[in-house]
N, C-alpha and C. Protein backbone atom coordinates (compact mmCIF):
# COMPACT_ATOMS: atom_id res chain seq x y z
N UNK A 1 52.71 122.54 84.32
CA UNK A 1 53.05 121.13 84.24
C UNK A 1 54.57 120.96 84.10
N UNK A 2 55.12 121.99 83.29
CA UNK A 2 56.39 121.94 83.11
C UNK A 2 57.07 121.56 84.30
N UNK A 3 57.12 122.83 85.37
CA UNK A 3 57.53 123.25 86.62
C UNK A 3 57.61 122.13 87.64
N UNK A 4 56.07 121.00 87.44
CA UNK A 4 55.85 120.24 88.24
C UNK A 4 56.88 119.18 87.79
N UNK A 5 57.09 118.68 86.85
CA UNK A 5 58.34 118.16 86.20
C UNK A 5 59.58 118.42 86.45
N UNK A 6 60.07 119.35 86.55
CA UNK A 6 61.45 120.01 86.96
C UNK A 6 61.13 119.80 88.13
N UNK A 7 60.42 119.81 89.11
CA UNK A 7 60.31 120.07 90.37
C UNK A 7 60.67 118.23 91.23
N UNK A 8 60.04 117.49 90.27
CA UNK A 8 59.74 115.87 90.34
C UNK A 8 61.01 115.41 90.13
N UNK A 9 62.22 115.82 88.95
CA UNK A 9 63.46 115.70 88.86
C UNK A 9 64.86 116.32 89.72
N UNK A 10 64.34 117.19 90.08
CA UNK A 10 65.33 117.70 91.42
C UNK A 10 65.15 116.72 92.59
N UNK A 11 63.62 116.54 93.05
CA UNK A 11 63.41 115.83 94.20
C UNK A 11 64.16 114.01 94.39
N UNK A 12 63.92 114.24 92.81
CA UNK A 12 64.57 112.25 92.43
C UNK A 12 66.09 112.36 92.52
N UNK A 13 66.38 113.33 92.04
CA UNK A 13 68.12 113.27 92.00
C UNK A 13 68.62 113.63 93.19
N UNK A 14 68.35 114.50 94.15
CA UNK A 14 68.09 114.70 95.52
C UNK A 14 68.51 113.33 96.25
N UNK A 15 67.28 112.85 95.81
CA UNK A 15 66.58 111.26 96.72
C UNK A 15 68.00 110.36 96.54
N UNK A 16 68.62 110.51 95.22
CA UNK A 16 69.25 109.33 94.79
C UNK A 16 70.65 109.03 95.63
N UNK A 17 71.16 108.23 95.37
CA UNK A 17 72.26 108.01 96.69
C UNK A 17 73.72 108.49 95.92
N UNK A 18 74.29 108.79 96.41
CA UNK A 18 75.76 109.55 96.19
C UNK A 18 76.53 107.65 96.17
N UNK A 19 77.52 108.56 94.89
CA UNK A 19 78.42 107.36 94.74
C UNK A 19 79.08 107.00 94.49
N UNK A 20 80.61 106.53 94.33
CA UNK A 20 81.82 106.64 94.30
C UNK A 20 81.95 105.72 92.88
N UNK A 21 83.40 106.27 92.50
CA UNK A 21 83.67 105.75 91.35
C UNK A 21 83.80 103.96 91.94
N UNK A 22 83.73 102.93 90.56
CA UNK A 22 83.72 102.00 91.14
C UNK A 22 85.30 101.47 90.62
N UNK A 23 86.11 100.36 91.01
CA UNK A 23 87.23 100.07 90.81
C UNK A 23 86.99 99.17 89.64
N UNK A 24 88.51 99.55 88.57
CA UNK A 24 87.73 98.76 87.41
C UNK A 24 87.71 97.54 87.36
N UNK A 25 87.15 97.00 85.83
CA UNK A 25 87.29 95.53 86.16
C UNK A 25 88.24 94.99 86.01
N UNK A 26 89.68 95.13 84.96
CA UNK A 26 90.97 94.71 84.96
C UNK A 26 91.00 94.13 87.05
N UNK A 27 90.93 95.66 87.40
CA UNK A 27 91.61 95.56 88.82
C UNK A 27 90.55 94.28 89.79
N UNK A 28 89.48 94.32 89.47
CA UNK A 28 88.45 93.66 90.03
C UNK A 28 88.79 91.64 89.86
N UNK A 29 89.09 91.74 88.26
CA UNK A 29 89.63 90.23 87.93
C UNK A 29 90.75 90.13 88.86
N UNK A 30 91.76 90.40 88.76
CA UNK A 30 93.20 90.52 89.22
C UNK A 30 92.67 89.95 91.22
N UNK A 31 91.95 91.47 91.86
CA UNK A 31 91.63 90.64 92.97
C UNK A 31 90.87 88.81 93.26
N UNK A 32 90.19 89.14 91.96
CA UNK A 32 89.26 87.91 92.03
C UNK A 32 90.43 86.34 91.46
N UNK A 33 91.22 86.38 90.66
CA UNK A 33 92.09 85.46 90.44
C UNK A 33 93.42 85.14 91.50
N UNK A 34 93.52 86.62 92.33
CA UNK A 34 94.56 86.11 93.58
C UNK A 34 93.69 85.42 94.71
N UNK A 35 92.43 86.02 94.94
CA UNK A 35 91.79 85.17 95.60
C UNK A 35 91.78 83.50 95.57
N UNK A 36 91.29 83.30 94.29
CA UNK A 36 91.26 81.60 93.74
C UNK A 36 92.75 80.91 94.03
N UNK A 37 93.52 81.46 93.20
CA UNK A 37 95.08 81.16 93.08
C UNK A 37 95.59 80.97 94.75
N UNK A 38 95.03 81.59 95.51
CA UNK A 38 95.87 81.11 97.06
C UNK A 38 94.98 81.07 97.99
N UNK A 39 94.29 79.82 97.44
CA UNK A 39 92.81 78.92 98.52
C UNK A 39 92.33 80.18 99.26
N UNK A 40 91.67 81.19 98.75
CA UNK A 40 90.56 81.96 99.34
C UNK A 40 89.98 81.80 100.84
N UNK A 41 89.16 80.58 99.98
CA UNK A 41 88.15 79.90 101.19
C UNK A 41 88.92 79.55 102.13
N UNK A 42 90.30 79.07 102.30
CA UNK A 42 91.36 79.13 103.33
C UNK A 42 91.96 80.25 104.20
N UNK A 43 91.69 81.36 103.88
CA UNK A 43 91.75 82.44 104.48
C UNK A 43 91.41 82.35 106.18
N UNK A 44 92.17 82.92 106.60
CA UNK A 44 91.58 83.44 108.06
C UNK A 44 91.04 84.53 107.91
N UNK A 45 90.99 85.30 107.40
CA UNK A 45 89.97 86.51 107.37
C UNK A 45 90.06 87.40 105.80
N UNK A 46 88.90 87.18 105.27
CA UNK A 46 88.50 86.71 103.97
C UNK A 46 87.21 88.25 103.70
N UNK A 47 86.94 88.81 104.95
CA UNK A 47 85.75 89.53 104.92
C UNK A 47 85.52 90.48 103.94
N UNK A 48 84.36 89.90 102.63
CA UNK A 48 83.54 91.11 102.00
C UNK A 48 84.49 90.69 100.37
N UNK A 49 85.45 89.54 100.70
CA UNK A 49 85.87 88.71 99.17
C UNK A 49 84.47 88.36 98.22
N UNK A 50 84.77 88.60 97.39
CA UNK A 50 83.90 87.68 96.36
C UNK A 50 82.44 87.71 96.63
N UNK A 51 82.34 89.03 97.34
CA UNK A 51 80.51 89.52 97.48
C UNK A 51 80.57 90.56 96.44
N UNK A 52 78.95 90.85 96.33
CA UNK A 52 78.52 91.69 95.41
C UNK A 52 79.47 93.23 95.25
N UNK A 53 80.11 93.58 96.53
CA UNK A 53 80.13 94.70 96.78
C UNK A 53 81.23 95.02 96.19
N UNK A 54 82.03 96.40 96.16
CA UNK A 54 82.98 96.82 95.31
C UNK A 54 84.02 96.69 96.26
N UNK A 55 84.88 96.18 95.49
CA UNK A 55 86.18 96.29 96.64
C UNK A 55 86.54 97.41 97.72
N UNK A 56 86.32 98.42 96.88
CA UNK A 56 86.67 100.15 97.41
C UNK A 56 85.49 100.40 98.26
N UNK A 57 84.38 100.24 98.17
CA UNK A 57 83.62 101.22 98.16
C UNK A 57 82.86 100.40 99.70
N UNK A 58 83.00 98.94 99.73
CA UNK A 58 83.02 98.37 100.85
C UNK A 58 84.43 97.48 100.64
N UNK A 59 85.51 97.66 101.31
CA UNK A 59 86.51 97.09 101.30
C UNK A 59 86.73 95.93 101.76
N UNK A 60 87.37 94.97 100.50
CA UNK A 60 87.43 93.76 100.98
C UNK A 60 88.44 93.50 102.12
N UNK A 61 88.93 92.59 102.95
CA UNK A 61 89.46 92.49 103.95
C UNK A 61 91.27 92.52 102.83
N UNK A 62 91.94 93.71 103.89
CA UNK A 62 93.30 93.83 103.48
C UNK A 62 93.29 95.07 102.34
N UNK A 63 92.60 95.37 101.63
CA UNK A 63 92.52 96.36 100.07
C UNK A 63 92.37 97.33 100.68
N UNK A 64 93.38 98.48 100.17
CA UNK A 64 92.84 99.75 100.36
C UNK A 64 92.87 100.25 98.93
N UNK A 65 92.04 101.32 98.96
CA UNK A 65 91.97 101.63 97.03
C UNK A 65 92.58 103.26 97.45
N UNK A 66 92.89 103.77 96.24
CA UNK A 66 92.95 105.78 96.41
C UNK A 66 91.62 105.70 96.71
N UNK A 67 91.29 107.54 96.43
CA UNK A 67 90.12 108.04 96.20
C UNK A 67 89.94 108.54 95.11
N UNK A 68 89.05 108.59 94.20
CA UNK A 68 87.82 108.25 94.42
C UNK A 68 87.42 106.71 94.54
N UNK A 69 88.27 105.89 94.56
CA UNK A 69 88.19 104.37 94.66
C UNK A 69 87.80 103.74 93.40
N UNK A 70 88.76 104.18 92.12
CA UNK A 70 88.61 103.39 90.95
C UNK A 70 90.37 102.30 91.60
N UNK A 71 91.16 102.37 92.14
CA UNK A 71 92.05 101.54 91.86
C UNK A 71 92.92 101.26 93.46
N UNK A 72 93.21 99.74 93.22
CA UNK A 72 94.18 99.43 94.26
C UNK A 72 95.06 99.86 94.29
N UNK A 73 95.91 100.47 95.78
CA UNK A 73 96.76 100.96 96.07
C UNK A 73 97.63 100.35 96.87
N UNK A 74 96.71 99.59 97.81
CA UNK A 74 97.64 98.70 98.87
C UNK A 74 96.42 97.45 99.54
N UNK A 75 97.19 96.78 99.11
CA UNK A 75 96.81 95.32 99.72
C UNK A 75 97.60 94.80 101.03
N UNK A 76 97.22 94.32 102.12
CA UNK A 76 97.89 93.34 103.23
C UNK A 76 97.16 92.57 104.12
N UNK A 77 98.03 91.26 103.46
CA UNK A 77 97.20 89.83 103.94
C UNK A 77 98.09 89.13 104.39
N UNK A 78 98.76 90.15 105.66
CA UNK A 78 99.85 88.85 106.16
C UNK A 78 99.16 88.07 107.04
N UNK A 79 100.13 86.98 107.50
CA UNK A 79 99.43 85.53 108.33
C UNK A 79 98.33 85.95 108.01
N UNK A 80 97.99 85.25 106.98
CA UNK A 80 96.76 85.17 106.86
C UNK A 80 96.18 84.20 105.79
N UNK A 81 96.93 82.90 106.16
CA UNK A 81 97.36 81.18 105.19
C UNK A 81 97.04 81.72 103.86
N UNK A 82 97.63 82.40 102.91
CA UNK A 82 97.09 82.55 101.77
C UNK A 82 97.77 81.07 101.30
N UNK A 83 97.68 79.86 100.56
CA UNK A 83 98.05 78.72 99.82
C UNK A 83 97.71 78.68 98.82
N UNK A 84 99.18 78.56 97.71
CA UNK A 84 99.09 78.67 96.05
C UNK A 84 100.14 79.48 95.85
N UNK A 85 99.88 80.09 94.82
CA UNK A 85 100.64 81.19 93.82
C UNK A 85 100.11 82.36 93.62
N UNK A 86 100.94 83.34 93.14
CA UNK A 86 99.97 84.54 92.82
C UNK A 86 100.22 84.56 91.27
N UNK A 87 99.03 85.03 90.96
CA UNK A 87 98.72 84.43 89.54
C UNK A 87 99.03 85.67 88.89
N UNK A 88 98.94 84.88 87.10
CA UNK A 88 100.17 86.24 86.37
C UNK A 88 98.94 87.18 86.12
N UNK A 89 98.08 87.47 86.48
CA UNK A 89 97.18 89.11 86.24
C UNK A 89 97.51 89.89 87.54
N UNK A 90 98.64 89.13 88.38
CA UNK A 90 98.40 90.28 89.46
C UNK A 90 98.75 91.35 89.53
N UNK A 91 99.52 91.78 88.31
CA UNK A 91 100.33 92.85 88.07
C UNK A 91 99.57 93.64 87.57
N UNK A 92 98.08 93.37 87.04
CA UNK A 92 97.12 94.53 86.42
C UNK A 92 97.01 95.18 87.72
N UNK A 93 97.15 95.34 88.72
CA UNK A 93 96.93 96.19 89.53
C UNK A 93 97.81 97.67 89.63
N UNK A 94 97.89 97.81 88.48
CA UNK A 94 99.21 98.69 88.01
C UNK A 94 99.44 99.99 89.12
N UNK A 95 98.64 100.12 89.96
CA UNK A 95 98.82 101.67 90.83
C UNK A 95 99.33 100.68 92.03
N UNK A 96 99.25 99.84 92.48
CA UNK A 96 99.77 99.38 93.21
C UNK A 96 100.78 100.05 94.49
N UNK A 97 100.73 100.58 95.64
CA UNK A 97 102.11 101.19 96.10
C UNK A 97 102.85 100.23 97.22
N UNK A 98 101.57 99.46 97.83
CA UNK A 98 102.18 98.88 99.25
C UNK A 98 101.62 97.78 98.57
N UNK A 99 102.37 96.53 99.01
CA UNK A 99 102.06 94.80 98.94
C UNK A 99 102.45 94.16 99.96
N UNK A 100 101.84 93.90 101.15
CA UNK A 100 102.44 93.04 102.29
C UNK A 100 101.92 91.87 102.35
N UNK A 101 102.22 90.66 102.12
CA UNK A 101 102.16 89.55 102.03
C UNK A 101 102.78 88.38 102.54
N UNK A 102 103.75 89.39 104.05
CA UNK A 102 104.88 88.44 104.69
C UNK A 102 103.90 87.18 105.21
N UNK A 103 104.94 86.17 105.95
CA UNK A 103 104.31 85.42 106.97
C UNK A 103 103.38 84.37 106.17
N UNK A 104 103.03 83.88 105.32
CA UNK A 104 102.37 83.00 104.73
C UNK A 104 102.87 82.21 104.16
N UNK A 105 103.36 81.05 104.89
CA UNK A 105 104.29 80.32 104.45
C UNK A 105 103.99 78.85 103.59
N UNK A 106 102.71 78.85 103.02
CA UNK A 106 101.85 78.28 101.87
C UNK A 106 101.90 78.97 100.38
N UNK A 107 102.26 80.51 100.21
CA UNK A 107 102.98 81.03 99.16
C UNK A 107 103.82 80.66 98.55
N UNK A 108 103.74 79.61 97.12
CA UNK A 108 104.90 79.29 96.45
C UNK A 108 104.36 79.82 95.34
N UNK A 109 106.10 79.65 94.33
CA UNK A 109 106.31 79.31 93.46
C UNK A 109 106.84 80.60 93.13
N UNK A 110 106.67 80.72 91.80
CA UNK A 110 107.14 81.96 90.84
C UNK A 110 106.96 83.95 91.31
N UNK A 111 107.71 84.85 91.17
CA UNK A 111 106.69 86.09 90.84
C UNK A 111 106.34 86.25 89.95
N UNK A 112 105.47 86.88 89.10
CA UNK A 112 105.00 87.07 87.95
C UNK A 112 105.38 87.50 87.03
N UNK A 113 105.73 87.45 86.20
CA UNK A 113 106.85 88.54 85.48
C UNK A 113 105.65 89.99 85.43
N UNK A 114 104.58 89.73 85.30
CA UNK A 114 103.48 90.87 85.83
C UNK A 114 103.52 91.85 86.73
N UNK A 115 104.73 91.13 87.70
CA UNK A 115 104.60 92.60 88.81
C UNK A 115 105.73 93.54 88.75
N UNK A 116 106.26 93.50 87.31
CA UNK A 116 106.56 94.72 86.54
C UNK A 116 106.07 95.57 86.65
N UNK A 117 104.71 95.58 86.09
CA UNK A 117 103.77 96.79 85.47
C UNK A 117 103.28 97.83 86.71
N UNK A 118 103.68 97.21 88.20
CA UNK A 118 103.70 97.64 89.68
C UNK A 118 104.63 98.69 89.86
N UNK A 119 104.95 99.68 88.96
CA UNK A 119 105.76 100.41 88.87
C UNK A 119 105.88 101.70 89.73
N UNK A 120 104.43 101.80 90.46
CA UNK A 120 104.91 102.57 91.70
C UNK A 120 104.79 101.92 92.81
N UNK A 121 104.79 101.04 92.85
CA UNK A 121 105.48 100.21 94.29
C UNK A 121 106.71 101.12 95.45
N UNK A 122 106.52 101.17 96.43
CA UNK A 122 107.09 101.73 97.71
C UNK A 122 107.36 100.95 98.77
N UNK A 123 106.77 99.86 99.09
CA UNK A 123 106.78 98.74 100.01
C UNK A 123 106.44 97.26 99.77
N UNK A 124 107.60 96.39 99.50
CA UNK A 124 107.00 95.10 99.14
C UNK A 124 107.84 94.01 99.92
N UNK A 125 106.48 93.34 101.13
CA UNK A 125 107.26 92.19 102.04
C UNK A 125 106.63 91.01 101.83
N UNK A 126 107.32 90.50 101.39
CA UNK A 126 107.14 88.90 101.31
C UNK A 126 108.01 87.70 101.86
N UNK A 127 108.39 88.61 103.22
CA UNK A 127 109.11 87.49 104.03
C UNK A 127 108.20 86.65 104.78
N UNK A 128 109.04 85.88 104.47
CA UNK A 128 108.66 83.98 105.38
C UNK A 128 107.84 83.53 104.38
N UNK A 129 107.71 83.48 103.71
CA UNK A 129 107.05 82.61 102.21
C UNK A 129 107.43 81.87 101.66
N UNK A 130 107.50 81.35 100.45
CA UNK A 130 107.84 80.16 100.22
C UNK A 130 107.87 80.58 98.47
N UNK A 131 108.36 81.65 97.71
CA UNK A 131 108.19 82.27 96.84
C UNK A 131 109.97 81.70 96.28
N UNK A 132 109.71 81.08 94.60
CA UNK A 132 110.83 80.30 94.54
C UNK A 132 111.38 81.04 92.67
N UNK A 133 112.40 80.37 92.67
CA UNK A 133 112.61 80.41 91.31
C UNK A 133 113.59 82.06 91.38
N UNK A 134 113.99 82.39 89.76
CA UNK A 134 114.54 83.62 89.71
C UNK A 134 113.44 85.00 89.77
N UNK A 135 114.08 86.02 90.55
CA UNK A 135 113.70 86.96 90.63
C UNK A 135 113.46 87.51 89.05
N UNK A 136 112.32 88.31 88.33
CA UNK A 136 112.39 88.43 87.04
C UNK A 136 112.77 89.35 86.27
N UNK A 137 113.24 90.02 85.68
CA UNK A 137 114.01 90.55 85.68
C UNK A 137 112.74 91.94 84.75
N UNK A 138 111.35 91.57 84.81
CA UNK A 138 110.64 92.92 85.27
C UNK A 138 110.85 93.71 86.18
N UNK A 139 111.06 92.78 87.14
CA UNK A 139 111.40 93.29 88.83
C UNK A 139 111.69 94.82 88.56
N UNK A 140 113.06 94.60 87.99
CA UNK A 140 113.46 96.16 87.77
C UNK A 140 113.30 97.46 87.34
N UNK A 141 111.47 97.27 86.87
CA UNK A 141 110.85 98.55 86.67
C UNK A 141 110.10 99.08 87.91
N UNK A 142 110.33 98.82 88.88
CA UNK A 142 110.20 98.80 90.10
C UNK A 142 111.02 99.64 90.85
N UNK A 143 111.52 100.86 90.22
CA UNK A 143 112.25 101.52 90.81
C UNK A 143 112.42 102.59 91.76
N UNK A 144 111.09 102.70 92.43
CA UNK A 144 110.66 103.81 93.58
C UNK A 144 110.64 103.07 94.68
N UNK A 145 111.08 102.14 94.79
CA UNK A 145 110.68 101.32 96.28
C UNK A 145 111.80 101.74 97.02
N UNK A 146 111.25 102.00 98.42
CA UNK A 146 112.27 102.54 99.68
C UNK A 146 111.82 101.19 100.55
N UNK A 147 111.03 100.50 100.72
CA UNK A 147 111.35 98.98 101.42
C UNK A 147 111.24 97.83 100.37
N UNK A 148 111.83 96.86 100.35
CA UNK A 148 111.78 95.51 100.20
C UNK A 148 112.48 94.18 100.97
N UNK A 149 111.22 93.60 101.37
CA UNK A 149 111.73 92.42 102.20
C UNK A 149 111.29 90.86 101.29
N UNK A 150 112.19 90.39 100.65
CA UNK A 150 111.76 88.97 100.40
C UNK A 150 113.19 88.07 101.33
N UNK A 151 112.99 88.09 102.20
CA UNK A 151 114.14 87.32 102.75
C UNK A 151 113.03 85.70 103.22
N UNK A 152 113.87 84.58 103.95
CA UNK A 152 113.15 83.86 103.79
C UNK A 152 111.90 82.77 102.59
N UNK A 153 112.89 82.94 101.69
CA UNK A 153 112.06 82.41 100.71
C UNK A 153 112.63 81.44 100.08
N UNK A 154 112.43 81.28 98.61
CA UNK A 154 113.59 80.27 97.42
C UNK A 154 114.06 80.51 96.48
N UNK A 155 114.03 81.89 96.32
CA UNK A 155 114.51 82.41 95.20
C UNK A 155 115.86 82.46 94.34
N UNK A 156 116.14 82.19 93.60
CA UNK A 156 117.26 81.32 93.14
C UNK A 156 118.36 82.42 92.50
N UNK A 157 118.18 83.91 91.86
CA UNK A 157 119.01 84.38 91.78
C UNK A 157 117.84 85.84 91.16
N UNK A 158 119.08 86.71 91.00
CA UNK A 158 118.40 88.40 91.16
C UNK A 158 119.06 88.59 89.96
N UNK A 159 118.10 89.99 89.03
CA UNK A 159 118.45 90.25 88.01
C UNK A 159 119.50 90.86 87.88
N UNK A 160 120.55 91.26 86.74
CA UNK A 160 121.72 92.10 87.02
C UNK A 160 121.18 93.54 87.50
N UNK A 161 119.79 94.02 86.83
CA UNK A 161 119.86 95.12 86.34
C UNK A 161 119.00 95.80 88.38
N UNK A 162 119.27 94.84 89.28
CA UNK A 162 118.69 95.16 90.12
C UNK A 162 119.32 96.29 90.87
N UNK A 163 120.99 96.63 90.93
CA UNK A 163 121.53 97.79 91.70
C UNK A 163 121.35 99.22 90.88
N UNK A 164 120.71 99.07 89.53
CA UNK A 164 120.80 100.16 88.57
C UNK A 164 119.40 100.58 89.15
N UNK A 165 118.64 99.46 89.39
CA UNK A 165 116.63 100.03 89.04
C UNK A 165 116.06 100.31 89.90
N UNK A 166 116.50 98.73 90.66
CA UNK A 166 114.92 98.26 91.79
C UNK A 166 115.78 98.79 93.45
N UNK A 167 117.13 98.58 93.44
CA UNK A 167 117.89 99.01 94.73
C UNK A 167 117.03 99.83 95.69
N UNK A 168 116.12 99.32 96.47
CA UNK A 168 115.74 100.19 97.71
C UNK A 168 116.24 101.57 98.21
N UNK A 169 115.62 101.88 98.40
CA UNK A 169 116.35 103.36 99.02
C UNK A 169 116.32 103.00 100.67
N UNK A 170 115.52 102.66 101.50
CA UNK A 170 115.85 102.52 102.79
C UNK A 170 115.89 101.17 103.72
N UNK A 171 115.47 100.29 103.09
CA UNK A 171 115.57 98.97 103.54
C UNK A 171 115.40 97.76 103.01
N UNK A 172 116.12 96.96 102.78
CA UNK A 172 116.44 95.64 102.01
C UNK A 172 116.59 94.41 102.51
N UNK A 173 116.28 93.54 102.58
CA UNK A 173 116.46 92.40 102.83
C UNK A 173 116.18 90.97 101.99
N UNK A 174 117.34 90.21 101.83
CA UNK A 174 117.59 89.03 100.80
C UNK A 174 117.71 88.06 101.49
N UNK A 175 117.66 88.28 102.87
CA UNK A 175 118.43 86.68 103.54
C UNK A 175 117.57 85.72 103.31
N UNK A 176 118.44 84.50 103.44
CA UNK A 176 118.16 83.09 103.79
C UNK A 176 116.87 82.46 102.20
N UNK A 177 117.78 82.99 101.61
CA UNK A 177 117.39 82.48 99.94
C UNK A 177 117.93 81.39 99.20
N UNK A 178 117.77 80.82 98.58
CA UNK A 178 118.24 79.84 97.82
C UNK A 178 119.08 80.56 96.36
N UNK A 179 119.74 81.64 97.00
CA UNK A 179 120.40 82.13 95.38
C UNK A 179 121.90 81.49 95.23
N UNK A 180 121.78 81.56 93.51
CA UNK A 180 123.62 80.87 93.33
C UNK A 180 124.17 82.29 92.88
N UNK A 181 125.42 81.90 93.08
CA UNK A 181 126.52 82.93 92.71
C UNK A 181 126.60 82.81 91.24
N UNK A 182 126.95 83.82 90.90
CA UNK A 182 127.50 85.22 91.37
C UNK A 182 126.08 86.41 91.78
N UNK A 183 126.35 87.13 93.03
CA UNK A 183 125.05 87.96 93.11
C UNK A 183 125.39 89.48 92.76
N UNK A 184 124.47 90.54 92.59
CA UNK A 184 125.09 91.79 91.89
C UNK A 184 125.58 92.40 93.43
N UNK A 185 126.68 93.02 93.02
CA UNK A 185 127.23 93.34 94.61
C UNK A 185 126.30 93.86 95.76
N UNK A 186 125.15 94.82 95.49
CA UNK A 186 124.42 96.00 96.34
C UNK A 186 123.71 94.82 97.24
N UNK A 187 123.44 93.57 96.11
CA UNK A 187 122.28 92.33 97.20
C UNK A 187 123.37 92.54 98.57
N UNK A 188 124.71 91.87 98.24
CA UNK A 188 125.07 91.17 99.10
C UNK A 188 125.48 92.53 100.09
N UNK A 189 125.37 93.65 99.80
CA UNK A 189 126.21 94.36 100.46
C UNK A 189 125.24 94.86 101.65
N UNK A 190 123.93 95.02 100.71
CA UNK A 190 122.74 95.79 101.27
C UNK A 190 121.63 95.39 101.59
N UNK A 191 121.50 94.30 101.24
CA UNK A 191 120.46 93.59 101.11
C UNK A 191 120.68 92.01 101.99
N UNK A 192 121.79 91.90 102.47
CA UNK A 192 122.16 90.77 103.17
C UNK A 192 121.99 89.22 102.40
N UNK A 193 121.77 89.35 101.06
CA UNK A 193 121.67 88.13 100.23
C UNK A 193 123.01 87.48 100.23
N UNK A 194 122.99 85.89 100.33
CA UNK A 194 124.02 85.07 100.65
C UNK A 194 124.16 84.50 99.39
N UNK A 195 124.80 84.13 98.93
CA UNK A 195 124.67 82.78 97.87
C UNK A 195 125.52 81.56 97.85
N UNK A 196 125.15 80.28 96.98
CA UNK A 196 126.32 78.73 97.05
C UNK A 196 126.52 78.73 95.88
């Protein structure tokens, strides 16, 4: 009887379906509040948002997670009308490496002081948006990034500590911003940021 038992538990665990870590819920809210925060349901392509399924494990439209698929790595939802703000949990996405979010020119307002905690960030475009106010001066734990594009936006001025931290390593772009003077030299040098 024993045997037949052991035998009944191999066959079930066998049977059972293989399965990936799931992404947590910090990271799970965070998708679910940028969703709300920039009219979702406005999306042009929205596929596998706000269903049962795991972000990772069936990927929502734009998310890519690592592996084993506990965490976001890279999100991109350009043209793709996001309208609103991105809301201050978006920074729980702390593994974060790529953020492309150009081209959506219904994107206002603030960055988060949240997307600090984005500290391995490598690529972040948010040109042609509509993203306003001062750059925050979290920004600058952000210091592995080899692209950044926020050109095209409203951003009103950059932290000092940005040529020490956040300075790109291979490509920059500041243009056509709403910043005042004085800017830290590397913007204007490297980054093509203008200011009045």
């Amino acid at each position: 009887m024993d045997s037949l038992a052991l035998c009944m538990c191999v066959i079930v665990s066998l049977a059972a379906p293989l399965s990936w870590a799931s992404i947590s819920p910090v990271e799970r809210r965070a998708l679910i509040h940028l969703y709300h925060a920039t009219g979702g349901p406005g999306w042009k392509d929205k596929d596998h948002w706000l269903t049962d399924s795991d972000p990772c494990t069936t990927p929502w439209h734009g998310v890519i997670c690592e592996m084993p698929g506990t965490h976001v790595i890279s999100i991109n939802l350009q043209f793709n009308n996001l309208n609103g703000h991105l809301p201050p949990t978006f920074g729980n996405m702390s593994k974060m490496q790529t953020l492309i979010l150009n081209n959506n020119p219904n994107l206002k307002g603030p960055l988060p002081t949240s997307i600090g905690e984005m500290d391995l960030m490598q690529i972040m475009d948010f040109e042609g948006c509509q993203l306003s106010g001062p750059i925050p001066p979290t920004f600058c734990n952000l210091y592995g990034m080899y692209v950044l594009d926020l050109g095209g936006n409203k951003f009103t001025s950059i932290p000092k500590c940005f040529c020490d931290k956040a300075m790109p390593s291979r490509a920059c772009n500041m243009s056509k911003n709403a910043f005042k003077c004085p800017l830290p030299t590397c913007a204007t040098k490297w980054c093509a940021a203008t200011c009045h």
